[in-house]
C-alpha atoms as a PDB file:
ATOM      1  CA  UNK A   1      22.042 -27.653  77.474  1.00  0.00           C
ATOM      2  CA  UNK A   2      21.399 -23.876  77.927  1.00  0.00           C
ATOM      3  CA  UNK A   3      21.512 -22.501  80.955  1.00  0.00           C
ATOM      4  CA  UNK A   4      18.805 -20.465  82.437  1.00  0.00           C
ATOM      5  CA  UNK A   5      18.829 -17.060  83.334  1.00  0.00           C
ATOM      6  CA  UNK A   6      20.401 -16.492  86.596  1.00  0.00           C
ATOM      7  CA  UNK A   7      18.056 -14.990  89.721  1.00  0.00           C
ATOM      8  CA  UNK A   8      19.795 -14.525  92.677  1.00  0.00           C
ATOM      9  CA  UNK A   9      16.792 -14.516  95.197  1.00  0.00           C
ATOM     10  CA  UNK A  10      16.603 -18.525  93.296  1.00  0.00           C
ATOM     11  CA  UNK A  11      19.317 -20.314  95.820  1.00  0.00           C
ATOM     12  CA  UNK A  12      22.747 -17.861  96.114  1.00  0.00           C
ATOM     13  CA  UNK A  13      21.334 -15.734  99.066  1.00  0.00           C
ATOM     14  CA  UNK A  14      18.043 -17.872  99.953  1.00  0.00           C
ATOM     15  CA  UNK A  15      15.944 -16.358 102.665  1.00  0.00           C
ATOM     16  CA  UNK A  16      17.599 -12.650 101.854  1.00  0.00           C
ATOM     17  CA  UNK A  17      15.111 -10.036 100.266  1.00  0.00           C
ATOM     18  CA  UNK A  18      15.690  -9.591  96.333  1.00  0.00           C
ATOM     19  CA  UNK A  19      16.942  -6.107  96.686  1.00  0.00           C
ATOM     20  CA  UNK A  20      19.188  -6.809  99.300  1.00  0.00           C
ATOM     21  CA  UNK A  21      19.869  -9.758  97.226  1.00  0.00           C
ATOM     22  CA  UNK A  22      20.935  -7.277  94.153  1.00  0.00           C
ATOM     23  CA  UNK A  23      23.028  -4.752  96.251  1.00  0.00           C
ATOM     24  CA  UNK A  24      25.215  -7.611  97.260  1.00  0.00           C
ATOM     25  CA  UNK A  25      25.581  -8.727  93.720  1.00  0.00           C
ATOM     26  CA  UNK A  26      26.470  -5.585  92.442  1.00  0.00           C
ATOM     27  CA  UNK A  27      28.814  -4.780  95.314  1.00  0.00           C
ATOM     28  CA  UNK A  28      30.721  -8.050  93.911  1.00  0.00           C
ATOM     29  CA  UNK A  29      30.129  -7.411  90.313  1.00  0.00           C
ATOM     30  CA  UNK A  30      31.052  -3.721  89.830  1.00  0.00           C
ATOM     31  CA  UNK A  31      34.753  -3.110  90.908  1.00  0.00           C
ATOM     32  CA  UNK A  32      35.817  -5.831  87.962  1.00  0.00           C
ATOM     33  CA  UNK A  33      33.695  -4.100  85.602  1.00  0.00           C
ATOM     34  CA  UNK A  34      34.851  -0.763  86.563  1.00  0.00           C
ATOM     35  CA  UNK A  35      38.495  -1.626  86.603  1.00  0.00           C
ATOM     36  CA  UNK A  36      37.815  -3.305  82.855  1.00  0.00           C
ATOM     37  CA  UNK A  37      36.313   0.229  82.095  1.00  0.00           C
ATOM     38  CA  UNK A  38      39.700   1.716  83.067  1.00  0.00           C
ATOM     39  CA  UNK A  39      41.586  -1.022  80.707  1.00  0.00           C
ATOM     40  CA  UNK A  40      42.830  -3.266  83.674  1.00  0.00           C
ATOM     41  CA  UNK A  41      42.990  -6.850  83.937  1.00  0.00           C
ATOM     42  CA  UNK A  42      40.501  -8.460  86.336  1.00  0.00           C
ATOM     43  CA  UNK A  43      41.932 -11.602  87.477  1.00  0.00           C
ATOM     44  CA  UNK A  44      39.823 -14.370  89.778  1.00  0.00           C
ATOM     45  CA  UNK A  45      41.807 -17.512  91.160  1.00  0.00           C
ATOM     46  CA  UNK A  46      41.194 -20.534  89.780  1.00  0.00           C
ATOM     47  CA  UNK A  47      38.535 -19.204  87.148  1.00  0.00           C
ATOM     48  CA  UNK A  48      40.706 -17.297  84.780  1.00  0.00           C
ATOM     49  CA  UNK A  49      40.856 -13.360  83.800  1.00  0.00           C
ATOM     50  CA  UNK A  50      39.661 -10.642  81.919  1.00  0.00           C
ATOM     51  CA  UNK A  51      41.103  -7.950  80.101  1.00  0.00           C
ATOM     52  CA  UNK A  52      40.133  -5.754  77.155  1.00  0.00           C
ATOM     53  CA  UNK A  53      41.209  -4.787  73.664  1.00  0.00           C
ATOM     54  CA  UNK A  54      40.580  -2.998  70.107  1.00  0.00           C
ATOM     55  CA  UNK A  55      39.814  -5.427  67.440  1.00  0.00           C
ATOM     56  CA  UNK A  56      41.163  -4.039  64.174  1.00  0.00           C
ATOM     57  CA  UNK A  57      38.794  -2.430  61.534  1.00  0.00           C
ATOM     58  CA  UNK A  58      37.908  -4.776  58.792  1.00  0.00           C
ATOM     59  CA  UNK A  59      35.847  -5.555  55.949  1.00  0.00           C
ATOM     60  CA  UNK A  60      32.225  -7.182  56.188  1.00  0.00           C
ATOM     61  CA  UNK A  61      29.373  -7.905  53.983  1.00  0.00           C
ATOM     62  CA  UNK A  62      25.629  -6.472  54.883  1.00  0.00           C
ATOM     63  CA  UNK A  63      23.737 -10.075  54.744  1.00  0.00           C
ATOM     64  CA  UNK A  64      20.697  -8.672  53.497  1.00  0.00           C
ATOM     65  CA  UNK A  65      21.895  -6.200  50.668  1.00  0.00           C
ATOM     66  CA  UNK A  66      25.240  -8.039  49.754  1.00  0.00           C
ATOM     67  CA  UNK A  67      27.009  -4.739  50.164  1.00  0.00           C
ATOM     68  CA  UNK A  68      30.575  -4.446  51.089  1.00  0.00           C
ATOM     69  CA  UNK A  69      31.076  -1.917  54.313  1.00  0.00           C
ATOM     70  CA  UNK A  70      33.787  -1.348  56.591  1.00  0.00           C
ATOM     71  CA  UNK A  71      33.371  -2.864  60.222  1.00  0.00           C
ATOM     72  CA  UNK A  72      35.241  -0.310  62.826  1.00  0.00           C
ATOM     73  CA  UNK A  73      36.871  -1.164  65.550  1.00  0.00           C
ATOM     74  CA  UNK A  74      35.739  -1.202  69.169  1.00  0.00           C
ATOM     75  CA  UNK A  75      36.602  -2.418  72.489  1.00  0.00           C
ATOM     76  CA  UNK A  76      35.948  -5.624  73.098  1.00  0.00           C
ATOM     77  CA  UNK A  77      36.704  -8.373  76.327  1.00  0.00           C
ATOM     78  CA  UNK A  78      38.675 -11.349  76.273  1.00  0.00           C
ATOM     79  CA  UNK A  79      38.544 -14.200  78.734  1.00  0.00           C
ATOM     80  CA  UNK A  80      41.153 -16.361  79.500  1.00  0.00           C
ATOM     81  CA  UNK A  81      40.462 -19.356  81.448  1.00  0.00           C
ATOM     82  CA  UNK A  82      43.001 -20.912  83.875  1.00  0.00           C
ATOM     83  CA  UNK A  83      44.735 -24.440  83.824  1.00  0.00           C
ATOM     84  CA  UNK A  84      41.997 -25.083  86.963  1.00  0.00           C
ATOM     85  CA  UNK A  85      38.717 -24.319  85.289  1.00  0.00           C
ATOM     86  CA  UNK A  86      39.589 -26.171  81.719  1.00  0.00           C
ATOM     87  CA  UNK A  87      40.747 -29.515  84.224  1.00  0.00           C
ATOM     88  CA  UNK A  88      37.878 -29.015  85.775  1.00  0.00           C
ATOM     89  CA  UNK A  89      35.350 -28.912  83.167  1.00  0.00           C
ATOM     90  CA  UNK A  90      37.519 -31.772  80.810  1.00  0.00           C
ATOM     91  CA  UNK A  91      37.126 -33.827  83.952  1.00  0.00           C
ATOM     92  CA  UNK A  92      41.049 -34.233  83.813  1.00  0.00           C
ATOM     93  CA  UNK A  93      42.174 -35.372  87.548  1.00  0.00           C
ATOM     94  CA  UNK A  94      45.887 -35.166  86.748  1.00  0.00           C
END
């Protein structure tokens, strides 16, 4: 099942105003995305890490015209999750 969109002001800082809510968020959120900016790892225990990397350049098909075209490459982010979170989630108590 999907899960909903996340609002902090919901449970994570309950009785905190939403702004103050936000600031606090992004003081958490932005070093990791700044530091991926930079092409830097972000690690976080026991959840796994994040790092970036340039896919090659290949070829793709427009769906709606059938026309070959070239697909460039770009940055993109892989995660890698940790022993920890896949246990966790298989339900694995070893």
């Amino acid at each position: 099942m999907p899960t909903k969109y996340f609002d902090p002001s919901d449970s994570f800082f309950a009785g905190i105003a939403f702004m103050k809510c936000v600031t606090h968020i992004d003081a958490i959120v932005d070093p990791p995305i700044q530091a991926l900016k930079e092409d830097k790892s972000v690690s976080f225990a026991k959840f796994g890490s994040f790092s970036t990397f340039v896919s090659k350049s290949k070829m793709g098909r427009n769906p709606n015209t059938g026309e070959s075209m070239e697909i460039k490459p770009k940055r993109r982010i892989k995660f890698t999750s940790y022993k920890n979170l896949k246990r966790t989630i298989s339900g694995d108590t070893d």
